[in-house]
N, C-alpha and C. Protein backbone atom coordinates (compact mmCIF):
# COMPACT_ATOMS: atom_id res chain seq x y z
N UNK A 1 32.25 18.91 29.82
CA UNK A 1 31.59 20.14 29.40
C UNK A 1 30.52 19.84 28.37
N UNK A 2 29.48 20.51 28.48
CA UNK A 2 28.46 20.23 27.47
C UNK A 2 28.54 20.81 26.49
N UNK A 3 27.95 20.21 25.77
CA UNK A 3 28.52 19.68 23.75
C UNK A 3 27.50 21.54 23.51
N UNK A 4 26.50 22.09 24.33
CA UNK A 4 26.29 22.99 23.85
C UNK A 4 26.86 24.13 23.77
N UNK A 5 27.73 24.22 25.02
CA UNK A 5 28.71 25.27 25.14
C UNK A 5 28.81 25.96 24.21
N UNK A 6 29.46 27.20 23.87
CA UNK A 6 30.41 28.16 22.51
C UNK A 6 31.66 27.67 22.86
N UNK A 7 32.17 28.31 21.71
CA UNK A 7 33.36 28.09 21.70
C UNK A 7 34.39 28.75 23.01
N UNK A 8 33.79 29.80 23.54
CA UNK A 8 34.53 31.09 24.22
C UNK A 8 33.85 30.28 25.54
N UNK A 9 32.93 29.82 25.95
CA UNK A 9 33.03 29.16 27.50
C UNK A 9 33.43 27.95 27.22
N UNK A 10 33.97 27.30 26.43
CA UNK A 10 34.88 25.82 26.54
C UNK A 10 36.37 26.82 26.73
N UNK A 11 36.82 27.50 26.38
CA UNK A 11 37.82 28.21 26.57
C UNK A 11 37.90 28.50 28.09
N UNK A 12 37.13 29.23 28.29
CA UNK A 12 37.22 29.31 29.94
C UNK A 12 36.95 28.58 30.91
N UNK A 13 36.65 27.64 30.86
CA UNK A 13 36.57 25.99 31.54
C UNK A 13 37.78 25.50 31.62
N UNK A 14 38.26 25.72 29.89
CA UNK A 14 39.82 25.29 29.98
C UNK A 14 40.71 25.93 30.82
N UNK A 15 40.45 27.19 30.74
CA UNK A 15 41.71 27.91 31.90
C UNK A 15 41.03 28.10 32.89
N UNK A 16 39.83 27.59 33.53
CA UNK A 16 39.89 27.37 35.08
C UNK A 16 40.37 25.72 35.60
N UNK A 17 40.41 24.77 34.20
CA UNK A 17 41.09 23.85 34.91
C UNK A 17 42.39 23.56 34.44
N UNK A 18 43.18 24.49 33.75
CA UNK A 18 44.17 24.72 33.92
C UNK A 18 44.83 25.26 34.97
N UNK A 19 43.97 26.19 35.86
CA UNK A 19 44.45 26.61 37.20
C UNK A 19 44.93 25.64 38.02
N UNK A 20 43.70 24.48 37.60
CA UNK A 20 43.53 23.56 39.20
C UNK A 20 44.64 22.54 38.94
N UNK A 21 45.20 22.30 37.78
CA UNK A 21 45.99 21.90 36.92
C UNK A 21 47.20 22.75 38.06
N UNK A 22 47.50 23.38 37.64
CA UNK A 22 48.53 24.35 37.79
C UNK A 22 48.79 24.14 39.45
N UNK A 23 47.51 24.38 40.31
CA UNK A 23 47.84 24.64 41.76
C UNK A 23 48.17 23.12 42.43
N UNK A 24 48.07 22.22 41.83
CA UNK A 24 47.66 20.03 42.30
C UNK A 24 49.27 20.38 41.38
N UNK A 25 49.90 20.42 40.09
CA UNK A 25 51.10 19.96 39.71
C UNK A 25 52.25 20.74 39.69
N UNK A 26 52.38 22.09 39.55
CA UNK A 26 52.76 23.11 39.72
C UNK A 26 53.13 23.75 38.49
N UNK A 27 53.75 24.73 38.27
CA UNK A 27 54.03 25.37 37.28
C UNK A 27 55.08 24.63 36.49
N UNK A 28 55.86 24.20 36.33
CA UNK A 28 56.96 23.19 36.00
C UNK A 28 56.21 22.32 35.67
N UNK A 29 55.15 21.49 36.37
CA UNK A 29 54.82 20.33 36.70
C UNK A 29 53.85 19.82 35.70
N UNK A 30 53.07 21.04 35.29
CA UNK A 30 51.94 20.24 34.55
C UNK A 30 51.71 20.32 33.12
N UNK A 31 51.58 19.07 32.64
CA UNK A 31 51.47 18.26 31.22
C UNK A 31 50.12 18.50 31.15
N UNK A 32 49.89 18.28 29.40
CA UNK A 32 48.77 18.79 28.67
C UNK A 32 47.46 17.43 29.55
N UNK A 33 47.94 16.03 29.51
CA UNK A 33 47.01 15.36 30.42
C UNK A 33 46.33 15.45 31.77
N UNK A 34 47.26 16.78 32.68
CA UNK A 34 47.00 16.80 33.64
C UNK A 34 45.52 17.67 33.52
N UNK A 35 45.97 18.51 32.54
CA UNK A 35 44.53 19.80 32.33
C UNK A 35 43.83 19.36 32.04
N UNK A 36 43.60 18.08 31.07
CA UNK A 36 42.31 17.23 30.33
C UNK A 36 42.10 16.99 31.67
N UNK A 37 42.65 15.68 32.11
CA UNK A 37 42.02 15.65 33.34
C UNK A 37 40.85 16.38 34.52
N UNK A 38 42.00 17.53 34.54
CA UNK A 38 40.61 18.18 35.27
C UNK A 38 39.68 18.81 34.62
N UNK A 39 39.34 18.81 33.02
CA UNK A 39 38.92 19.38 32.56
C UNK A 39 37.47 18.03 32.25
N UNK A 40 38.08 16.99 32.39
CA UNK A 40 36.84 16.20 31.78
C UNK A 40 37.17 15.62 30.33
N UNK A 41 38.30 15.86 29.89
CA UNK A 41 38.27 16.13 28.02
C UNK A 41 39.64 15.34 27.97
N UNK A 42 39.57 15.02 26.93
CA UNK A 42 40.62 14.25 25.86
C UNK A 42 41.71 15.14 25.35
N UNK A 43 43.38 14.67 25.63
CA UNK A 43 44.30 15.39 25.01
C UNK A 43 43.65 16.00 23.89
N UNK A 44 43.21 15.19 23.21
CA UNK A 44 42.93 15.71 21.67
C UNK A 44 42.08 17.30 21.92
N UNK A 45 40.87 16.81 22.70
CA UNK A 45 39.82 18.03 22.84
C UNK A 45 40.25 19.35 23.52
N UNK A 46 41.29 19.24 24.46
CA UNK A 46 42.31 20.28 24.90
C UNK A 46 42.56 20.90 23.67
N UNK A 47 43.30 20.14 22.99
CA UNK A 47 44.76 20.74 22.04
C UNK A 47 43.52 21.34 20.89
N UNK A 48 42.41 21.19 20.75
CA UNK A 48 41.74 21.44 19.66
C UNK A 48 41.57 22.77 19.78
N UNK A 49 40.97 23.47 20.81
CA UNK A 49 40.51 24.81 21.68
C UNK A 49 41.81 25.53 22.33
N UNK A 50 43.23 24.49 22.60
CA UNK A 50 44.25 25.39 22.67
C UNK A 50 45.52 24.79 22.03
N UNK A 51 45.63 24.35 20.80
CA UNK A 51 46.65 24.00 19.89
C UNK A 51 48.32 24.27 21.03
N UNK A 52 48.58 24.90 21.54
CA UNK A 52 49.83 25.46 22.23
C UNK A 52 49.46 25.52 23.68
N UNK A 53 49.98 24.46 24.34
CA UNK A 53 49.55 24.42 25.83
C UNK A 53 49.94 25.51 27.06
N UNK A 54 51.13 26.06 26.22
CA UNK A 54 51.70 27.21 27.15
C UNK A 54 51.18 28.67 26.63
N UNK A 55 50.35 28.76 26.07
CA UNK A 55 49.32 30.02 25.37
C UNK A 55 48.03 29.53 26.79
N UNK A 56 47.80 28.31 26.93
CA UNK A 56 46.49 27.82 27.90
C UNK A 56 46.66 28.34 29.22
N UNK A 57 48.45 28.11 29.39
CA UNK A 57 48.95 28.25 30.87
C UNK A 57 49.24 29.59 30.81
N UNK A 58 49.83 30.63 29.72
CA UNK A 58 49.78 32.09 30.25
C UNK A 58 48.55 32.17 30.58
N UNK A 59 47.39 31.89 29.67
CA UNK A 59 46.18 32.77 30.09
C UNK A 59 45.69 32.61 31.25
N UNK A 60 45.33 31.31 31.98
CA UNK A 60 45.09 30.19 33.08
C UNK A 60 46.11 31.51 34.20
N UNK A 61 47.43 31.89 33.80
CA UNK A 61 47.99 32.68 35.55
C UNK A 61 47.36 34.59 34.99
N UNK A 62 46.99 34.26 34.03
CA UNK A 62 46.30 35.97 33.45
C UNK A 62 45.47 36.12 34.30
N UNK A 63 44.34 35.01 34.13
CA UNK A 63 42.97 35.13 34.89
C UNK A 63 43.18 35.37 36.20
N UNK A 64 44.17 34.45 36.91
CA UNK A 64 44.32 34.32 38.07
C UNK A 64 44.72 36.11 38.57
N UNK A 65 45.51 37.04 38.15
CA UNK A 65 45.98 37.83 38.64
C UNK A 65 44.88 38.68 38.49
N UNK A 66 43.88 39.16 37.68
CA UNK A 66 42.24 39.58 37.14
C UNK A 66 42.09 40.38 38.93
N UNK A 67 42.51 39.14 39.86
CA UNK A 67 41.47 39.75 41.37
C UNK A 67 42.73 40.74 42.03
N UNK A 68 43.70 40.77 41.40
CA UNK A 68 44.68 41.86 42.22
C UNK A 68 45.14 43.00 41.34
N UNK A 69 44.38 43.14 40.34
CA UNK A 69 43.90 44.24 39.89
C UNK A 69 42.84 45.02 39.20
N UNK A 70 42.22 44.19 38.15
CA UNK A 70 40.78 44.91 37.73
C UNK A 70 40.16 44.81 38.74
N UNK A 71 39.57 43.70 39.37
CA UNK A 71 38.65 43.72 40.43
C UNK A 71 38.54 44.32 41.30
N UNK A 72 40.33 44.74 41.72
CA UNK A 72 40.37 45.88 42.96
C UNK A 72 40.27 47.43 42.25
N UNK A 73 40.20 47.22 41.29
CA UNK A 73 40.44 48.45 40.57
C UNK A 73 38.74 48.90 40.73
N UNK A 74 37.67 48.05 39.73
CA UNK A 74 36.27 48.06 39.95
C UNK A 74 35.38 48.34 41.34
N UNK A 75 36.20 47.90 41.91
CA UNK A 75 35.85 48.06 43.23
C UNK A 75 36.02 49.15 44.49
N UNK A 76 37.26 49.98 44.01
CA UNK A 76 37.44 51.16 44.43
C UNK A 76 36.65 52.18 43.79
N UNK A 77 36.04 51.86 42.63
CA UNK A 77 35.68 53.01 41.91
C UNK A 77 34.26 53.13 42.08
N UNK A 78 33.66 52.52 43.21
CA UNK A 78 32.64 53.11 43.54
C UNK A 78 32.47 53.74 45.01
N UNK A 79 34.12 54.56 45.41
CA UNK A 79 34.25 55.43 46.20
C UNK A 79 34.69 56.35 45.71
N UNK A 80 34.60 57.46 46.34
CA UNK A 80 34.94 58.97 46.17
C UNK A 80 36.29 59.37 47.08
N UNK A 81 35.98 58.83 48.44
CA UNK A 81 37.13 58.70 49.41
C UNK A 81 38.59 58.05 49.31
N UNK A 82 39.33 58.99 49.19
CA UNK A 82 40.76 58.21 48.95
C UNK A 82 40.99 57.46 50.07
N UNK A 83 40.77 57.77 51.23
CA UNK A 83 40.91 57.01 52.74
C UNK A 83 40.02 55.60 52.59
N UNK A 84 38.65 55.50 52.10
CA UNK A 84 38.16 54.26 51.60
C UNK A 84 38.57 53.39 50.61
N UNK A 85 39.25 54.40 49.50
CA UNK A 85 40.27 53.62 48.50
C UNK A 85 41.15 52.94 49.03
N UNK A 86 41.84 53.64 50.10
CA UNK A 86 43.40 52.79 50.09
C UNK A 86 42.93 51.64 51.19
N UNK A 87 41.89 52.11 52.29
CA UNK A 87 41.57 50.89 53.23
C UNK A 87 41.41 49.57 52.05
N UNK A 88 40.82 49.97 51.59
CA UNK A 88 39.85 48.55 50.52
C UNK A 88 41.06 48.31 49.91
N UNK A 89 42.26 48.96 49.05
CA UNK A 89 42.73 48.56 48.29
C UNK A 89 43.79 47.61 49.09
N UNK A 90 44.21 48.12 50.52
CA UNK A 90 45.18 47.45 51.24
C UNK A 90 44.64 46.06 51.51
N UNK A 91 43.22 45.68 51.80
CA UNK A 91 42.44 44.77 52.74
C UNK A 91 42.23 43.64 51.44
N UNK A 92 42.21 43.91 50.14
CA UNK A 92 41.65 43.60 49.25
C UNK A 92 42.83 42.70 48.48
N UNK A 93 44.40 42.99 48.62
CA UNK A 93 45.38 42.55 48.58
C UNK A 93 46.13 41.82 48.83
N UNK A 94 45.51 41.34 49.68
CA UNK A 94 45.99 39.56 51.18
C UNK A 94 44.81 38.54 50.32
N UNK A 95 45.92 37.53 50.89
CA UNK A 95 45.07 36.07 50.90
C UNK A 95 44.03 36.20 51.60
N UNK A 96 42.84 35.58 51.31
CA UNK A 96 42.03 35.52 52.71
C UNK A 96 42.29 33.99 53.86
N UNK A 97 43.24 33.47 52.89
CA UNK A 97 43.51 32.20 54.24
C UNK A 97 44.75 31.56 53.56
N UNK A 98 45.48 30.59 54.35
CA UNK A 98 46.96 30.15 53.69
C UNK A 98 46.03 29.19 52.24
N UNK A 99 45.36 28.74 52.31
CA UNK A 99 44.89 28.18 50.92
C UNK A 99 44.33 28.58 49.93
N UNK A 100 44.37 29.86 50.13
CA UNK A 100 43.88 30.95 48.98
C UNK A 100 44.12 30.38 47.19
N UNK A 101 43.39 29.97 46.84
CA UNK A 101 44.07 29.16 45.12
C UNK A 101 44.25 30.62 44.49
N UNK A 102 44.21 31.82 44.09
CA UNK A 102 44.91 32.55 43.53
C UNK A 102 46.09 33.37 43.92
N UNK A 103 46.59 33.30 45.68
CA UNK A 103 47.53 33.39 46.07
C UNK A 103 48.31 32.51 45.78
N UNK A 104 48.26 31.21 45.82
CA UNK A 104 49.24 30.17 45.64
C UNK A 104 49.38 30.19 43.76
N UNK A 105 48.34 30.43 43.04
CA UNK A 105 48.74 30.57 41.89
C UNK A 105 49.69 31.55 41.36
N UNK A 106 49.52 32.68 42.21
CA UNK A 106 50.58 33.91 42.11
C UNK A 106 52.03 33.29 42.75
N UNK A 107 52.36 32.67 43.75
CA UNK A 107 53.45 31.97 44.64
C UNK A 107 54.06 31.40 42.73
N UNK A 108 53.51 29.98 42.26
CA UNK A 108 53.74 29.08 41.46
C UNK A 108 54.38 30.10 40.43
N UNK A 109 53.72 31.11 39.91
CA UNK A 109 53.88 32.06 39.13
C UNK A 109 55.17 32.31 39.48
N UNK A 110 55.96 32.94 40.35
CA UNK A 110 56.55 33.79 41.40
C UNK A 110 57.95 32.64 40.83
N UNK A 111 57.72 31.35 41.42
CA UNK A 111 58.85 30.32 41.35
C UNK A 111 59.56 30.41 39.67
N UNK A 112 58.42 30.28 38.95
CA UNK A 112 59.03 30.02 37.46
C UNK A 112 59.04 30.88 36.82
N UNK A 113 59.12 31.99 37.14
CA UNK A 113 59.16 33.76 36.94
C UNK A 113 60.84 33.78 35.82
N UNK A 114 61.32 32.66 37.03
CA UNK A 114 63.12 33.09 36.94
C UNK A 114 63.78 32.42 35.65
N UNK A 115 62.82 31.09 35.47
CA UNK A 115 63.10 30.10 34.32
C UNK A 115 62.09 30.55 32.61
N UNK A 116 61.07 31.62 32.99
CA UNK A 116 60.55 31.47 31.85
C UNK A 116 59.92 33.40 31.57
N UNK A 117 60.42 33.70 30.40
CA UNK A 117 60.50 35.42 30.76
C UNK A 117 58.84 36.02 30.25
N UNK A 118 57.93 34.99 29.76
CA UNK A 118 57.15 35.51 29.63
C UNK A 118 55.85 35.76 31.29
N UNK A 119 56.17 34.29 31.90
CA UNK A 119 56.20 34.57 33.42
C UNK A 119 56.72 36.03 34.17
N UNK A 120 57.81 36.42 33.50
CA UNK A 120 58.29 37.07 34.49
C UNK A 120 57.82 38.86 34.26
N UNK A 121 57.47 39.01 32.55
CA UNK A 121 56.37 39.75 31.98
C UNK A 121 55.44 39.86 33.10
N UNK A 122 54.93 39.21 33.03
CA UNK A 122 53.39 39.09 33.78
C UNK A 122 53.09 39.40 35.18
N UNK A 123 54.18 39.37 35.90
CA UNK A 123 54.69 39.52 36.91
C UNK A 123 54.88 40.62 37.11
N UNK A 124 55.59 41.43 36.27
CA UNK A 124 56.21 42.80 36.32
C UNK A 124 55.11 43.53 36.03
N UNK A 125 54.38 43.44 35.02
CA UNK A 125 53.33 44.11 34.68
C UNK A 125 51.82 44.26 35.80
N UNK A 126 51.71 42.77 36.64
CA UNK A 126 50.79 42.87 37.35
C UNK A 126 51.38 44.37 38.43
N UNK A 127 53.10 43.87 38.95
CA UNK A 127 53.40 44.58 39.82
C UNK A 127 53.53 46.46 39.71
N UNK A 128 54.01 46.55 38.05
CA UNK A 128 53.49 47.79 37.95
C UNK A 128 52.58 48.79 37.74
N UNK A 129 51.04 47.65 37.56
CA UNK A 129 49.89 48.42 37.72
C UNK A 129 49.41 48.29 38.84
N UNK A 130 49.73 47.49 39.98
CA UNK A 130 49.48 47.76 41.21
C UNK A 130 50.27 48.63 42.04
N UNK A 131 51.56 49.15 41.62
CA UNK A 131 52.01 50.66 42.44
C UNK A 131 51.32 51.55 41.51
N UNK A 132 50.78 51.65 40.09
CA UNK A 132 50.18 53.06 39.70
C UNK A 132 48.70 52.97 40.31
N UNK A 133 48.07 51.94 40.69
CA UNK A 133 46.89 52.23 41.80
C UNK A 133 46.67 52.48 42.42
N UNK A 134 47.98 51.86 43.41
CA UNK A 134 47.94 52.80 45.07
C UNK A 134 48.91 54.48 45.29
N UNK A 135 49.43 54.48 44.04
CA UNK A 135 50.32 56.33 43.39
C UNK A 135 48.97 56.86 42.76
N UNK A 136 47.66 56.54 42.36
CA UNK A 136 46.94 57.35 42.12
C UNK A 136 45.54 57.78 43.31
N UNK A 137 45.83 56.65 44.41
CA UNK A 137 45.40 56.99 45.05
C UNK A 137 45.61 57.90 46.11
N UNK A 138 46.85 57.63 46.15
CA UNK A 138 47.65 58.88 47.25
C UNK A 138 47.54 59.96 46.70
N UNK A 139 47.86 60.20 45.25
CA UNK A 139 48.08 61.72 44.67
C UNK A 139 46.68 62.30 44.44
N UNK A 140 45.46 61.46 44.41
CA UNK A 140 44.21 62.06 44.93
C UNK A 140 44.60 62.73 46.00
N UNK A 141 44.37 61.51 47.36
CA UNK A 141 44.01 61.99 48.64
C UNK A 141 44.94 63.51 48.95
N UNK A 142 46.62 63.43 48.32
CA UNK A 142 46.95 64.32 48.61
C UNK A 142 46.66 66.15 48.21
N UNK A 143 46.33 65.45 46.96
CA UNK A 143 46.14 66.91 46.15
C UNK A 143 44.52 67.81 46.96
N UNK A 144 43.59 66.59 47.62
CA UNK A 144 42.69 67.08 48.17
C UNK A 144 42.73 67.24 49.54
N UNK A 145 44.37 67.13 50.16
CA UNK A 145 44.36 67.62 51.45
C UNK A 145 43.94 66.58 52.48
N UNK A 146 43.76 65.64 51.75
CA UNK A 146 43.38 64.57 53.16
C UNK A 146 44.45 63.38 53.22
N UNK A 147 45.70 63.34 52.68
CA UNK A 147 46.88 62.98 53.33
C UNK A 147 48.02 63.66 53.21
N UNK A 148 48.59 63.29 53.77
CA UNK A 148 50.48 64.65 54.31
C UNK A 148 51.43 63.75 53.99
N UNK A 149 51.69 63.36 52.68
CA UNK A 149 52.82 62.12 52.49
C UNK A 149 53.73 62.49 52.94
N UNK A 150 54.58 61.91 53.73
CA UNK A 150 55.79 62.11 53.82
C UNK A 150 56.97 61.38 53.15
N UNK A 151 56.79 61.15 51.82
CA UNK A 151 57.60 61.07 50.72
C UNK A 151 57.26 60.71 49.08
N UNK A 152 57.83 60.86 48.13
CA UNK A 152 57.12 60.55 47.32
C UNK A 152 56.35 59.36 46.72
N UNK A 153 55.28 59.78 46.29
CA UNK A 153 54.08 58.98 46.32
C UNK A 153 54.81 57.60 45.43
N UNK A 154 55.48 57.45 44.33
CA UNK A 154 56.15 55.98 43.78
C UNK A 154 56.33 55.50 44.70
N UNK A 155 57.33 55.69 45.71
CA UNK A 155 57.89 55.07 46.61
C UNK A 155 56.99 54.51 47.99
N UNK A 156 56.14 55.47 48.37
CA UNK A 156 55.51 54.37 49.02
C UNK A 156 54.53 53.34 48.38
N UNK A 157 54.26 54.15 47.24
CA UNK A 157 53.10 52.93 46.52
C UNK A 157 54.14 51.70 46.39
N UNK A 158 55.30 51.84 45.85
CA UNK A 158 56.24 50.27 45.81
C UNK A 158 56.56 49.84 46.83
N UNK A 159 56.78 50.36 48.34
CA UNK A 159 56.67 49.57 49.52
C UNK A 159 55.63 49.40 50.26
N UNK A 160 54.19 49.49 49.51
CA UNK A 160 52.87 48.73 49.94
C UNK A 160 52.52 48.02 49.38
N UNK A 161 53.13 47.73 48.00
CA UNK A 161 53.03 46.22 47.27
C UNK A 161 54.32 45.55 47.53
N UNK A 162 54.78 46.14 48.08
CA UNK A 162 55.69 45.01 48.55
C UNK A 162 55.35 44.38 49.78
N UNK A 163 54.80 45.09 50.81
CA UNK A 163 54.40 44.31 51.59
C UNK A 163 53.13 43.44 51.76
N UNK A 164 52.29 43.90 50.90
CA UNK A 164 51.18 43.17 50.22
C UNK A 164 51.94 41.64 49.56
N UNK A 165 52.99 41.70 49.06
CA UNK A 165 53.38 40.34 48.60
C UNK A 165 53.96 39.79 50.28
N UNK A 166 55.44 40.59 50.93
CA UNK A 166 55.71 39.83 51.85
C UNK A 166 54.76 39.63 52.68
N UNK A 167 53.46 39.44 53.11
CA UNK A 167 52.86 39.01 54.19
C UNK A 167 51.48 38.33 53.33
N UNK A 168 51.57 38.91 52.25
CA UNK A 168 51.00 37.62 51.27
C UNK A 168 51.45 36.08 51.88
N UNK A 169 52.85 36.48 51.65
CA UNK A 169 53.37 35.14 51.32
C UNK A 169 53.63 34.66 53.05
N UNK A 170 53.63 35.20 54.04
CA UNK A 170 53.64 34.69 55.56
C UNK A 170 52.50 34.18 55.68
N UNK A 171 51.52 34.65 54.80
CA UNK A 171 50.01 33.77 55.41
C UNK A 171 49.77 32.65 54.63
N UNK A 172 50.49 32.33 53.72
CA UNK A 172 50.62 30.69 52.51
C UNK A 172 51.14 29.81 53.03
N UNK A 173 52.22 30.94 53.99
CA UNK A 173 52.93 29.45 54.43
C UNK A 173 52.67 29.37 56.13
N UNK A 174 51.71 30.08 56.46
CA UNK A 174 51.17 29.43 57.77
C UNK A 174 51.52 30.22 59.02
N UNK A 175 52.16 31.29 58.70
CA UNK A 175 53.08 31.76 59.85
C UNK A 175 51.94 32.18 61.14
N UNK A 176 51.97 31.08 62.40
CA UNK A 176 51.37 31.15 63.60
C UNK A 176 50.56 32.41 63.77
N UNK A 177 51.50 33.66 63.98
CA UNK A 177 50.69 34.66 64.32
C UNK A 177 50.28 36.02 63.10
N UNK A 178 50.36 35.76 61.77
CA UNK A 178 50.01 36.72 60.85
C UNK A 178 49.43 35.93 59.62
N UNK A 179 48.20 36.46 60.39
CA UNK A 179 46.70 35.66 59.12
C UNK A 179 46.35 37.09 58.51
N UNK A 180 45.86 36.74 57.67
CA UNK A 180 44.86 38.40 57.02
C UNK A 180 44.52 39.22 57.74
N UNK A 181 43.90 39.69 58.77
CA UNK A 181 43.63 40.51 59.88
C UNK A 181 44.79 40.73 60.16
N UNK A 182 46.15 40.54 60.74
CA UNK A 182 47.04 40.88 61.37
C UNK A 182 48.26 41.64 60.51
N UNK A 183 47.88 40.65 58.98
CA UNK A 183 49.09 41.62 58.07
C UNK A 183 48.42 42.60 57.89
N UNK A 184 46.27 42.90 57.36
CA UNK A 184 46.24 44.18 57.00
C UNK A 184 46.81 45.44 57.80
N UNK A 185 46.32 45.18 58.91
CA UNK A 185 46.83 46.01 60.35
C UNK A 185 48.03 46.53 60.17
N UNK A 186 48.95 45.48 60.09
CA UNK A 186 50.64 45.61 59.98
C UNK A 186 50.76 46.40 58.72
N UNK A 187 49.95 46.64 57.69
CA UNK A 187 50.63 47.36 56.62
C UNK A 187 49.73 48.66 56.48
N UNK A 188 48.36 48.68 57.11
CA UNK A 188 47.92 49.63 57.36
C UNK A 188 48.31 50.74 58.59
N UNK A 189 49.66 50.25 59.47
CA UNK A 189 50.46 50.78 60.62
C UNK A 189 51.31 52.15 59.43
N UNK A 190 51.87 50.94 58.84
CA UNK A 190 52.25 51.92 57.51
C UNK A 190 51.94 52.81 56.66
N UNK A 191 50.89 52.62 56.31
CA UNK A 191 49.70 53.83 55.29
C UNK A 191 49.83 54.92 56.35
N UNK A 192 49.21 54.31 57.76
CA UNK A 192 48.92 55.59 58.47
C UNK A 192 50.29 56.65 58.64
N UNK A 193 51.32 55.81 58.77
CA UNK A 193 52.66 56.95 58.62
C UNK A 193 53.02 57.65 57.97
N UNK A 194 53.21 57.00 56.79
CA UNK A 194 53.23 57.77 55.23
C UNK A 194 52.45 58.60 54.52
N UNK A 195 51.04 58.98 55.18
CA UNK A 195 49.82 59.32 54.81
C UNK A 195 49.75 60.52 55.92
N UNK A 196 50.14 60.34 56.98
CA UNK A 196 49.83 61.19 57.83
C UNK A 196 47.83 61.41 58.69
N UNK A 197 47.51 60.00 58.27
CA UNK A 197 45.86 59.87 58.24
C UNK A 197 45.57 58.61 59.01
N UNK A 198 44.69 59.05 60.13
CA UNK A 198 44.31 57.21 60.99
C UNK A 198 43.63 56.30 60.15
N UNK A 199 43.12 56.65 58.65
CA UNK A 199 42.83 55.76 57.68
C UNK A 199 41.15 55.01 58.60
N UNK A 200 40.67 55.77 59.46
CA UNK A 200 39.55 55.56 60.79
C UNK A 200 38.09 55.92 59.52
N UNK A 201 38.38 56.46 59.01
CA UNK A 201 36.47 56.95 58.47
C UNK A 201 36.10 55.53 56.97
N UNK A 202 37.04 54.75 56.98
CA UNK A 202 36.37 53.30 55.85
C UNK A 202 36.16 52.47 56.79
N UNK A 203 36.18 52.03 58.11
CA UNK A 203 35.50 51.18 59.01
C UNK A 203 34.03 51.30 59.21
C-alpha cells in the first residue's frame, strides 16, 4: 500500500485483505501473518492500524454482509413498486455463482457462529434486518392493495430469508441443478403464493 494513503484507506485495504485472508484460511484458520500477507505489510504494520486482530476480523465479515443489506436496501429505494421491491430484493439475495467470495464469507461466518458469540451477534443481526426489509415491503404492497398475504407478514418475511440462505447455500456447494436463476424462481414460486401477485410487472 502506498506510504500516501490516510490512515482510513490503509484500514480498508486491511479488511479487504482480511477477507481474502479469511476466504484462502478460514475463519478458525487465519493468523495475523496470513492478513499481512495478503495485505503486502509486516506483522508489525498490521498490528499498528489494528492493535487486536479479531476487531480486523469482525470488521473484515461486517463489510462482507454491507451487500445483503445496505446495498439491497439502497437499491430498492429507488422504486416506488413493492412488486419491484420484492423481485429485486429476492434476486439480489443469491450468490451469483458457487464462488461468490461474500457468500462463502457469510458460509465461514455461519461455521464459527457456534464457537464465538460475537460471530453469532452479527449473524443474528444481519438476519433480523433482513426479515424487517422484506416485512416492510409486504406491509407496503399490502396496505396499498397490491398483495393478499395470506399470513402474517413476520412470518413470511422469515421464510424468505430462510430460503434465501437454504439455496444460498445449494449454489456454494454446487448442487447440479439449482444455480441463481433456478433458486430465484424457486423462491419467487413462493412470494407469488403468499402475496397473492405473479410478481410479472419488475421483468
Amino acid at each position: 500500500m502506498s506510504s500516501r494513503k490516510s490512515r482510513a484507506d490503509r484500514r480498508v485495504d486491511l479488511i479487504e485483505a482480511a477477507r481474502r485472508a479469511i476466504l484462502r484460511h478460514g475463519t478458525q484458520g487465519v493468523h495475523l501473518n496470513h492478513v499481512a500477507e495478503e495485505a503486502g505489510l509486516s506483522s508489525g504494520a498490521v498490528l499498528y492500524h489494528y492493535p487486536d486482530l479479531s476487531e480486523l476480523l469482525v470488521e473484515a465479515h461486517h463489510a462482507g454482509m454491507e451487500r445483503f443489506y445496505e446495498l439491497r436496501v439502497k437499491r430498492i429505494a429507488r422504486s416506488s413498486d413493492p412488486v419491484e421491491k420484492l423481485v429485486v430484493t429476492i434476486r439480489t439475495g443469491l450468490p451469483v455463482g458457487p464462488d461468490d467470495p461474500g457468500v462463502r464469507l457469510l458460509n465461514e461466518l455461519g461455521g464459527a457462529a457456534a464457537r464465538n458469540r460475537v460471530y453469532a451477534v452479527l449473524l443474528t443481526t444481519l438476519y433480523d434486518r433482513q426479515v424487517a426489509m422484506y416485512q416492510s415491503i409486504l406491509d407496503t404492497g399490502a396496505a396499498l392493495g397490491v398483495f393478499t398475504l395470506v399470513g402474517d407478514s413476520l412470518t413470511i418475511s422469515r421464510n424468505l430469508v430462510a430460503l434465501e440462505d437454504a439455496y444460498g447455500y445449494r449454489i456454494t456447494a454446487r448442487h447440479p441443478v439449482i444455480g441463481p436463476d433456478e433458486a430465484a424462481e424457486l423462491i419467487m414460486s413462493y412470494a407469488r403464493t403468499v402475496t397473492g401477485n405473479t410478481l410479472e410487472s419488475a421483468h
